[in-house]
Protein backbone atom coordinates (compact mmCIF):
# COMPACT_ATOMS: atom_id res chain seq x y z
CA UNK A 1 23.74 28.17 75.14
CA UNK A 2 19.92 28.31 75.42
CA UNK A 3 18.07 29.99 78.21
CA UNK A 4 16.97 26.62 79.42
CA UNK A 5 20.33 25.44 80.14
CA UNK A 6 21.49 28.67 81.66
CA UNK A 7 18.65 28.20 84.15
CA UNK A 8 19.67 25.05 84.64
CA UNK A 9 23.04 25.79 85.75
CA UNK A 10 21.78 28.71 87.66
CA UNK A 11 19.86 26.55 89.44
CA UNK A 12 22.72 24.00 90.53
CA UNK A 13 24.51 26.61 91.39
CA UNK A 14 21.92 28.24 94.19
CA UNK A 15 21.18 24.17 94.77
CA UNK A 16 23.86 22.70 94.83
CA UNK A 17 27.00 24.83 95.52
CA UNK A 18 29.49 26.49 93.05
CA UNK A 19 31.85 24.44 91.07
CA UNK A 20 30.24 21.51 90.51
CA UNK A 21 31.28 20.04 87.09
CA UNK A 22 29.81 19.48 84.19
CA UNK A 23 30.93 17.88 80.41
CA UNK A 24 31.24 20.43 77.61
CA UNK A 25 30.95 23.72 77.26
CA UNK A 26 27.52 23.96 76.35
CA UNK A 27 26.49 21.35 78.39
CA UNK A 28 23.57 18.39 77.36
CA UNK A 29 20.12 18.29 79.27
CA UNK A 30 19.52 14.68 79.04
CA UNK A 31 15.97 13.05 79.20
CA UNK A 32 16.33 9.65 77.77
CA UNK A 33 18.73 7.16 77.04
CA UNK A 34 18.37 4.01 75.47
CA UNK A 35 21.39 1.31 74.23
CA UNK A 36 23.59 3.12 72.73
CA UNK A 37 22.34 6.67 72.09
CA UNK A 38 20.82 9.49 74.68
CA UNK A 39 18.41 11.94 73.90
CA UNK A 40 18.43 15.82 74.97
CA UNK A 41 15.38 17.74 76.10
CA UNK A 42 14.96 19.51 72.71
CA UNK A 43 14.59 15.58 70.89
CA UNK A 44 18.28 15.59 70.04
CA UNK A 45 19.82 11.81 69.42
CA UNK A 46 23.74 11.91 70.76
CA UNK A 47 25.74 8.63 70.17
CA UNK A 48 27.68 7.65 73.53
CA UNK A 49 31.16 7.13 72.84
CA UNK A 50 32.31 7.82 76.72
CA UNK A 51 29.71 6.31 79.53
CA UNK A 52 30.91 2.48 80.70
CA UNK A 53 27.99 3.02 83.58
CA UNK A 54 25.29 1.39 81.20
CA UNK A 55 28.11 -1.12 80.42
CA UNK A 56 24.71 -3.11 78.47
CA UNK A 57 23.05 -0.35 77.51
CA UNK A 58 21.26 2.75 78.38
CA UNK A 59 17.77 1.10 79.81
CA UNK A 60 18.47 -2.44 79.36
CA UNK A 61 15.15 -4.30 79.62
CA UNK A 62 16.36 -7.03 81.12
CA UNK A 63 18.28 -4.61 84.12
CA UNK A 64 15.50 -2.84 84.42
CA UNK A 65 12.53 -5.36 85.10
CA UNK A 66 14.90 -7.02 87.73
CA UNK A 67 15.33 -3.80 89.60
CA UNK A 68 11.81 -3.40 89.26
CA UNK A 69 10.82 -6.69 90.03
CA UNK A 70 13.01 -7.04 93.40
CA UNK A 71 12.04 -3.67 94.59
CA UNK A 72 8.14 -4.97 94.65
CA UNK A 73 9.07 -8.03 97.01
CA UNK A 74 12.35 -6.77 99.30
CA UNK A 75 14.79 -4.34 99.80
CA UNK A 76 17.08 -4.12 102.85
CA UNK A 77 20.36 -4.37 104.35
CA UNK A 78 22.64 -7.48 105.10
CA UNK A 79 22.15 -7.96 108.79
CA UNK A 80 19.56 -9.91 107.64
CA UNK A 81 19.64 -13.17 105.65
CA UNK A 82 19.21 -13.28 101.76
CA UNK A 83 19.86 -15.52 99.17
CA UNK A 84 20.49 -12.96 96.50
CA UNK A 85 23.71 -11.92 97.97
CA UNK A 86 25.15 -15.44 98.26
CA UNK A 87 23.88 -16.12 94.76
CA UNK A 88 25.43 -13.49 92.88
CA UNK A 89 29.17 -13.88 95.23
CA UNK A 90 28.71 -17.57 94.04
CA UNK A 91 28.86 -16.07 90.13
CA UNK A 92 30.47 -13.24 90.64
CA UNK A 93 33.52 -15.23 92.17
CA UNK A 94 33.72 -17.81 89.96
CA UNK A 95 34.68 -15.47 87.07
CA UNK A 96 37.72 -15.09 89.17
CA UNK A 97 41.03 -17.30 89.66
CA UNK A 98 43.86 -17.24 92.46
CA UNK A 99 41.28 -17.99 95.14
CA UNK A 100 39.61 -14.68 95.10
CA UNK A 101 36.44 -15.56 96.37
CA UNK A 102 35.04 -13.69 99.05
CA UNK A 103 33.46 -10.30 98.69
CA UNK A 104 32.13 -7.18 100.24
CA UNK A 105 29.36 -5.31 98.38
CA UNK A 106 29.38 -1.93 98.39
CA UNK A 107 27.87 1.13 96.51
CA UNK A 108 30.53 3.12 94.72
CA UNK A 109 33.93 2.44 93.38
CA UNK A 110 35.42 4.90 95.90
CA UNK A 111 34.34 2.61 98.71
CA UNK A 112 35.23 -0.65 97.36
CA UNK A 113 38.98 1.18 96.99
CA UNK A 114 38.72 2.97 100.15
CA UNK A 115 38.52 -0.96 101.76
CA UNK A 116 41.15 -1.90 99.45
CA UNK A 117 43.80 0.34 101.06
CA UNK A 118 42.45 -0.78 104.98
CA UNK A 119 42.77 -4.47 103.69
CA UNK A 120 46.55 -3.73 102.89
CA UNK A 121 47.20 -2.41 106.31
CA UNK A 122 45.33 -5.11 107.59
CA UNK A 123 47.64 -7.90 105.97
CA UNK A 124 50.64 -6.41 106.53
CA UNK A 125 49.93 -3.93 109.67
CA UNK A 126 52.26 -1.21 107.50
CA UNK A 127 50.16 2.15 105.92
CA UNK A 128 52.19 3.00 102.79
CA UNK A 129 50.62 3.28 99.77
CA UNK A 130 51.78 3.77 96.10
CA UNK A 131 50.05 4.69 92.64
CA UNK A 132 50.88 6.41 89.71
CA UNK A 133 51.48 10.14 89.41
CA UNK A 134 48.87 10.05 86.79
CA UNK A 135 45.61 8.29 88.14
CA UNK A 136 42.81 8.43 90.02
CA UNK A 137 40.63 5.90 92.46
CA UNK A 138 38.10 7.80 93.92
CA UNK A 139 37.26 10.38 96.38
CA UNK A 140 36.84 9.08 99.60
CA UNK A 141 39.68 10.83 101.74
CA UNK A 142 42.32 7.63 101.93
CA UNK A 143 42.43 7.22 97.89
CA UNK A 144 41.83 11.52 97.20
CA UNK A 145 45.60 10.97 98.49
CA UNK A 146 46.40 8.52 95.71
CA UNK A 147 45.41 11.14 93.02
CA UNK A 148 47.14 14.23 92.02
CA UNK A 149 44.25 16.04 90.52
CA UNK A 150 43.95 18.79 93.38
CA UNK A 151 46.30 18.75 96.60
CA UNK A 152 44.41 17.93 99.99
CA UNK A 153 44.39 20.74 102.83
CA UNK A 154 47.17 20.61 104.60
CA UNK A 155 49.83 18.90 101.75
CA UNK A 156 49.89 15.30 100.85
CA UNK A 157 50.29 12.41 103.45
CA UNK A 158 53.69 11.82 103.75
CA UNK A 159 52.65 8.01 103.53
CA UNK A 160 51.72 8.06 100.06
CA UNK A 161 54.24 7.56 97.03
CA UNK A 162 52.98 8.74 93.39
CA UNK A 163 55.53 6.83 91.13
CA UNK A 164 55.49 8.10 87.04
CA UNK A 165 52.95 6.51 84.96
CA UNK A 166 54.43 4.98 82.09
CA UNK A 167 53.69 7.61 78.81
CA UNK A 168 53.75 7.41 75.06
CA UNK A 169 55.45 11.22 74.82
CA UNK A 170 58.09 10.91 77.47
CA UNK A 171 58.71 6.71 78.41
CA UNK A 172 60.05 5.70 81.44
CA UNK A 173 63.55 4.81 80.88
CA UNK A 174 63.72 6.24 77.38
CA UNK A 175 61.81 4.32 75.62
CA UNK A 176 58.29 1.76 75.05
CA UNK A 177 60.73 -0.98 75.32
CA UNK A 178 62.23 0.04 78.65
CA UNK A 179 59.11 1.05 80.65
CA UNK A 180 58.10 -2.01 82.20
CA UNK A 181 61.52 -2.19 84.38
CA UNK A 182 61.73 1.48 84.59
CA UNK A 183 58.04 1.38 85.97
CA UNK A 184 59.44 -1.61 88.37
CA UNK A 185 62.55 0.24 89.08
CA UNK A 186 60.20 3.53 90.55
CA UNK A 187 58.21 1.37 92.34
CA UNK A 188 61.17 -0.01 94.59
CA UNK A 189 62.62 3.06 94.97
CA UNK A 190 59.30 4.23 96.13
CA UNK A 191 59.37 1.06 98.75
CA UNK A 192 62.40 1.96 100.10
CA UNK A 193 61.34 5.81 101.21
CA UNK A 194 57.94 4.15 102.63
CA UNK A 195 60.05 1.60 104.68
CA UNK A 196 63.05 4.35 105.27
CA UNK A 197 60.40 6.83 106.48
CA UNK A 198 58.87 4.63 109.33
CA UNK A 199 54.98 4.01 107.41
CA UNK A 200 56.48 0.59 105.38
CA UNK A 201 54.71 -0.28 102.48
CA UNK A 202 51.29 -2.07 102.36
CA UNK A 203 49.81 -2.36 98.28
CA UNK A 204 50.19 -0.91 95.21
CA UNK A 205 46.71 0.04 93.81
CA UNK A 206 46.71 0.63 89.63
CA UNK A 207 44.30 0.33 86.80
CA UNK A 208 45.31 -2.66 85.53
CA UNK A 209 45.04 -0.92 81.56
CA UNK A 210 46.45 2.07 82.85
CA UNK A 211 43.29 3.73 81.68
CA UNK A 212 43.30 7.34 83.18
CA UNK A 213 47.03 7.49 81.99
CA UNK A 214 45.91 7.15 78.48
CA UNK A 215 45.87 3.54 77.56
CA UNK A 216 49.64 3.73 77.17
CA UNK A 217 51.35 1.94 74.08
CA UNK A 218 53.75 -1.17 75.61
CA UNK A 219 51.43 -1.69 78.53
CA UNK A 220 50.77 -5.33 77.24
CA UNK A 221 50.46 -8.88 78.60
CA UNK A 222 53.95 -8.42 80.44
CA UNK A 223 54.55 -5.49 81.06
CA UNK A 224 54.00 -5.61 85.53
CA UNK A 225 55.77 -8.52 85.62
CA UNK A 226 59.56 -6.59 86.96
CA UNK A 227 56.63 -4.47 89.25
CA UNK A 228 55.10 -7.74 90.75
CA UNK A 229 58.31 -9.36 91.67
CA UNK A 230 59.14 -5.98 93.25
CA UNK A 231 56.36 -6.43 95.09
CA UNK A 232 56.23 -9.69 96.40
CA UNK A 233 59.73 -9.50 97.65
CA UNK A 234 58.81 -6.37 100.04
CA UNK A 235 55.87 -7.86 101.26
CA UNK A 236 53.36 -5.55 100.02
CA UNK A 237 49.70 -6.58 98.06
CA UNK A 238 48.47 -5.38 94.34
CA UNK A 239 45.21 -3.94 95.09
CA UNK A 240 43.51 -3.93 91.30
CA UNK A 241 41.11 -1.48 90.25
CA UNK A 242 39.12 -2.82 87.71
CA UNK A 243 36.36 0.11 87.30
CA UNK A 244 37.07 0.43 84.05
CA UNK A 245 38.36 -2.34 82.30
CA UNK A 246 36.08 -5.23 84.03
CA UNK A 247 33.64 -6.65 82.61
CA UNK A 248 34.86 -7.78 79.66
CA UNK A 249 35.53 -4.47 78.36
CA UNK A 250 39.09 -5.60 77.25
CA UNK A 251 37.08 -7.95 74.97
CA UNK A 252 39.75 -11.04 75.63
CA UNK A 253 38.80 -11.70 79.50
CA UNK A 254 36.62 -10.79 82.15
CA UNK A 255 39.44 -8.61 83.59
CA UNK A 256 41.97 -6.14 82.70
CA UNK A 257 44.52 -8.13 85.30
CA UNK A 258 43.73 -11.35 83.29
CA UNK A 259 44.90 -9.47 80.17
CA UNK A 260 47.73 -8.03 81.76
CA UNK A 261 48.75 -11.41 83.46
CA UNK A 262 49.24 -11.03 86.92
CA UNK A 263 47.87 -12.16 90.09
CA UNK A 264 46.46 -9.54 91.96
CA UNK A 265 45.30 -9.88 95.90
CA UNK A 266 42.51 -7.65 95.92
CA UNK A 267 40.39 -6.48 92.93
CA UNK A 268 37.64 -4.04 93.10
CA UNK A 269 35.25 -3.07 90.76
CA UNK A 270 32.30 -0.47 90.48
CA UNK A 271 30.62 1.43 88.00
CA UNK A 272 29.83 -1.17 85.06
CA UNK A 273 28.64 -3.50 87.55
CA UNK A 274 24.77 -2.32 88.23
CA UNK A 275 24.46 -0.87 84.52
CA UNK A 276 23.57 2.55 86.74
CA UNK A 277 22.54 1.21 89.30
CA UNK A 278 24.84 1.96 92.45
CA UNK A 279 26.68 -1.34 93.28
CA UNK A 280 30.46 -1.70 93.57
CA UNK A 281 32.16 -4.48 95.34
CA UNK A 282 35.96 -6.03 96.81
CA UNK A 283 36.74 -9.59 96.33
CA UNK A 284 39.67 -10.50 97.92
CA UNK A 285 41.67 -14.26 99.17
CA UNK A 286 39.92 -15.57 102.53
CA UNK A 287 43.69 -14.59 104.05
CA UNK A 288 43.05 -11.21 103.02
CA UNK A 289 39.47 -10.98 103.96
CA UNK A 290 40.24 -12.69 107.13
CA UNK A 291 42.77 -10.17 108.31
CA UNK A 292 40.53 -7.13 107.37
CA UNK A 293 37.20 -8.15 109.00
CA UNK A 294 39.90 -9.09 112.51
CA UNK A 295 40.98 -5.78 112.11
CA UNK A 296 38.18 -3.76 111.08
CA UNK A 297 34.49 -3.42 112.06
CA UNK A 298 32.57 -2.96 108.46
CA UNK A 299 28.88 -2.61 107.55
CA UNK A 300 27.47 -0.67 104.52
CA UNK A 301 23.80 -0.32 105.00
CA UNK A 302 22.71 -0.34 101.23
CA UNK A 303 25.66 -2.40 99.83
CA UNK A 304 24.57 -5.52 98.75
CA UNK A 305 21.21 -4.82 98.94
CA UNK A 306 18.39 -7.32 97.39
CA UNK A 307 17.29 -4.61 94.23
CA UNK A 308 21.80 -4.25 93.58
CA UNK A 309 22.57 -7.52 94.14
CA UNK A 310 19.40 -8.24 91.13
CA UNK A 311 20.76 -5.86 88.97
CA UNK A 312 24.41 -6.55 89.28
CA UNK A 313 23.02 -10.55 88.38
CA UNK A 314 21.05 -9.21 85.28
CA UNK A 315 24.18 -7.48 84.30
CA UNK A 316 25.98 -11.05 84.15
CA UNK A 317 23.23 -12.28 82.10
CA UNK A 318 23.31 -10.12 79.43
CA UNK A 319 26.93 -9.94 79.31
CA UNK A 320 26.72 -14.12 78.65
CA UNK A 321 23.46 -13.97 76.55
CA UNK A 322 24.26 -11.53 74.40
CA UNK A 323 27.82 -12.43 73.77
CA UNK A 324 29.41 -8.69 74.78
CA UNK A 325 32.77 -9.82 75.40
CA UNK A 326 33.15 -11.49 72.17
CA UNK A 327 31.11 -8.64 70.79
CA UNK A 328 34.12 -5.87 72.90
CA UNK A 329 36.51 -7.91 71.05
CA UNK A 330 35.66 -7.96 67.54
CA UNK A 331 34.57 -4.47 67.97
CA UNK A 332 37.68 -3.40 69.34
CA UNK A 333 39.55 -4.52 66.31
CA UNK A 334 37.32 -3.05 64.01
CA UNK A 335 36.93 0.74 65.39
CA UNK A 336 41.09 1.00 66.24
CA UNK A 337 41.14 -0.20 62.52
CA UNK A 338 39.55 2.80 61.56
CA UNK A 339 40.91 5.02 64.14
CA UNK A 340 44.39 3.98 62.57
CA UNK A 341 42.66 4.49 59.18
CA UNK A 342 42.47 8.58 60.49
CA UNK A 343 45.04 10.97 59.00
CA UNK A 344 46.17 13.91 60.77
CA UNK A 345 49.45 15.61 61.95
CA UNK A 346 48.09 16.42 65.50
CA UNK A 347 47.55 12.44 66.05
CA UNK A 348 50.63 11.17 67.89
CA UNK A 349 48.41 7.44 68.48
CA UNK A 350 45.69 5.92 68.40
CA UNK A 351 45.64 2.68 70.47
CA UNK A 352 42.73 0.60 72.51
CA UNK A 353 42.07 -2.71 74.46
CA UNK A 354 38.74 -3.81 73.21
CA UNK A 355 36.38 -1.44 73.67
CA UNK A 356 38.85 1.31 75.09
CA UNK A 357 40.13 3.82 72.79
CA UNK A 358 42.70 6.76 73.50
CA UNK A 359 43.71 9.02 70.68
CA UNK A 360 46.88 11.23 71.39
CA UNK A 361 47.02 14.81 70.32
CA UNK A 362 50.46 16.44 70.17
CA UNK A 363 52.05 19.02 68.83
CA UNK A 364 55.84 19.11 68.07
CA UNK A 365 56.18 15.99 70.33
CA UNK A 366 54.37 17.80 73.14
CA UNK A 367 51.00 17.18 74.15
CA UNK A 368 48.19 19.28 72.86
CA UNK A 369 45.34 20.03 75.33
CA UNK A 370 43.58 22.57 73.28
CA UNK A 371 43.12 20.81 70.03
CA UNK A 372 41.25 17.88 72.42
CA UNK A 373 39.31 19.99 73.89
CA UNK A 374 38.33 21.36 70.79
CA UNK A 375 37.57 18.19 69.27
CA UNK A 376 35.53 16.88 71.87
CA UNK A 377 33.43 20.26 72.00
CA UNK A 378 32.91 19.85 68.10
CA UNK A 379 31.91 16.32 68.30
CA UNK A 380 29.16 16.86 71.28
CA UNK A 381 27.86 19.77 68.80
CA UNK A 382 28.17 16.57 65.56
CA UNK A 383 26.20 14.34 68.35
CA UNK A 384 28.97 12.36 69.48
CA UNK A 385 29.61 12.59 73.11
CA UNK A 386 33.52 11.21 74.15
CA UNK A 387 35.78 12.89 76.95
CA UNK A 388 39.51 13.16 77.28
CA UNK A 389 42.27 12.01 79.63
CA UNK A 390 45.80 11.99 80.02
CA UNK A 391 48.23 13.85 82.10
CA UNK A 392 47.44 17.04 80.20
CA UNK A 393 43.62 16.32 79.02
CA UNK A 394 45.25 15.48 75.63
CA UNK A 395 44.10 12.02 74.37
CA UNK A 396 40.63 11.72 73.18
CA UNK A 397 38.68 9.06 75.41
CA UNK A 398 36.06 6.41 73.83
CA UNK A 399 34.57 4.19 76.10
CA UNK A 400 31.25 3.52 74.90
CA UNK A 401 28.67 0.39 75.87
CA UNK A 402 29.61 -2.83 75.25
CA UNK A 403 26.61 -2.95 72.98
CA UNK A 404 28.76 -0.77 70.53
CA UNK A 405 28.23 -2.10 67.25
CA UNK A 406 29.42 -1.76 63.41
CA UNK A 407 27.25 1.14 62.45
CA UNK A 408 28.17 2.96 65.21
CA UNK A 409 31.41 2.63 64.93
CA UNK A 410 31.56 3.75 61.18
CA UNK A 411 29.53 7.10 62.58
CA UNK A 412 32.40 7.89 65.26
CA UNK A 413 35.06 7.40 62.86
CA UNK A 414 33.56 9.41 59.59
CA UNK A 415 32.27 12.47 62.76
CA UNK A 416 35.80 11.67 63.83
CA UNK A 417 37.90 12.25 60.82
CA UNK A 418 35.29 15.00 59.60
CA UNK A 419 35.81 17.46 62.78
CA UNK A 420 39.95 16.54 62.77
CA UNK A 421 39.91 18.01 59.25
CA UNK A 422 38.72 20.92 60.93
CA UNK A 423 41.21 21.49 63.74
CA UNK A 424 44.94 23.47 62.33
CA UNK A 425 48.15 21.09 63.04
């Protein structure tokens, strides 16, 4: 570590308060970024195998001059009237089916979830919520409770259920094959303490890939279908987080729930959609939307802004002009080709949905945190920056820019296979 990063960390420390985190051990001083590469303050070029934020790019022209553009003429909230709201809720919506088609805009992912959860209650005037053991949805207070990855002050709500996450190590039920009913089977169960213990149950919320559980293997066009009828029966709604996998980051739809095949009653959807710029958003059924604005008073000063609203419609452009879910798709193919084409003892499996990769590290059938880490700290120092996920931080994460192309791909894989060789089964 050089003595300009240690003052740098010094200084968010005295700034900005003690454990705030950072990637990597030595961490990177960005300056630049531009498609799929980011540059360091010493002129270093990284390739960006783990940001979906610039979903089109680091510095997309075409993002940027609309931002730019929109911030010269208006910017303000929606208690006033603008077309650019209304335009991009026409678009937006119609990339959705099952009557989704009214929306809140909001900034961050965490808020779009956060109204998720109240739209639930709203419907079915019960507050209990389930997710997976495994997950995580933001960190506004109501869906902190849905994760596991610290506990609140004070214990967890005794409203919330955490059901397993399917897993490639340990299954539900055994085995790939049984998961999706064993999954379902949780999720009832779960019901019946919510209703048993007075709070009833109002939504599931899930990643509709199952992305911070690791991409699992069997989690395939299918696989919610026991979990939905579970569902429906009790009354409850499927509140989809699509974060991550919307988009058309699962290269054969717009959305992860359209790949999975199910019908979900609220979807929400964040990061991806500005291209770094802060816009989020819930699109819900009128019912749905209905029941929350009777039963809630809402207004979010800079959601839906003019300048987000004109980047979040850029975003849509390129996505269609440039052909990035086709592109997501064929890529997808390609890189978990070579991925597969990777030989080492410490990979349990490598397995994506289009531009989503997790690799699994284990060890004697257990996972094996310290060989990720390892690998992730080597390829940051080889110019490849990916993360890691999983229950135990053991699968490798790629998630780069849906602008991800051949060449790229080819320099993962060889950087991949290269620093592998390095790490001791």
């Amino acid at each position: 570590m050089n003595s300009k990063t240690a003052e740098l960390l010094a200084r968010r420390e005295r700034l900005l308060g003690p454990n705030v985190p950072t990637f990597y051990e030595n961490p990177v001083h960005l300056v630049r970024g531009e498609g799929v590469w980011l540059w360091d303050a010493d002129g270093r070029r990284y390739l960006d195998c783990y940001n979906n934020v610039p979903h089109v790019g680091h510095g997309h022209p075409r993002v940027v001059e609309a931002i730019a553009r929109q911030s010269a003429i208006l910017n303000t909230h929606t208690r006033y009237l603008h077309e650019g709201i209304l335009d991009y809720a026409e678009r937006l919506t119609g990339k959705l089916g099952h009557d989704l088609r009214q929306i809140i805009m909001v900034c961050t992912g965490s808020e779009a979830n956060d109204i998720a959860l109240r739209m639930a209650q709203a419907v079915t005037g019960k507050t209990g919520y389930i997710a997976t053991d495994n997950t995580y949805h933001g960190n506004t207070t109501a869906v902190a409770h849905l994760s596991t990855r610290r506990p609140p002050i004070g214990g967890w709500p005794s409203n919330i259920r955490r059901v397993p996450a399917p897993d490639a190590l340990t299954p539900l039920g055994g085995s790939i094959a049984a998961q999706p009913q064993a999954f379902a089977d949780n999720v009832a169960r779960a019901i019946a303490e919510l209703e048993a213990a007075g709070h009833g149950f109002a939504g599931l919320m899930l990643c509709p890939i199952f992305a911070n559980e690791g991409i699992v293997p069997g989690v395939a066009p299918g696989f919610l279908d026991p979990t939905v009828e579970v569902i429906r029966k009790a009354g409850g709604l499927i509140l989809c987080d699509e974060v991550q996998p919307g988009f058309g980051r699962v290269g054969a739809n717009w959305w992860g729930h359209e790949w999975l095949g199910f019908v979900p009653d609220v979807v929400t959807m964040g990061k991806p959609m500005g291209n770094g710029h802060p816009v989020a958003a819930v699109v819900a059924r009128p019912d749905v939307m209905g029941a929350f604005r009777e039963a809630f008073g809402y207004f979010n000063t800079f959601g839906g802004n003019p300048v987000a609203c004109a980047a979040a419609m850029a975003v849509l452009d390129v996505i269609e002009d440039e052909d990035l879910i086709a592109n997501a798709r064929k890529m997808g193919v390609s890189t978990l080709e070579g991925l597969h084409g990777i030989d080492h003892p410490l990979i349990h499996d490598a397995r994506g949905a289009g531009l989503f990769f997790g690799i699994e590290l284990a060890r004697d059938g257990k996972p094996a945190p310290d060989a990720a880490g390892r690998v992730v700290e080597r390829m940051r120092e080889e110019g490849i920056l990916m993360g890691r996920g999983g229950r135990e931080q053991h699968i490798l994460k790629i998630r780069p820019p849906m602008v991800f192309d051949q060449s790229h791909a080819d320099l993962l894989i060889s950087t991949l296979s290269r620093v592998l060789a390095e790490i001791p089964a």
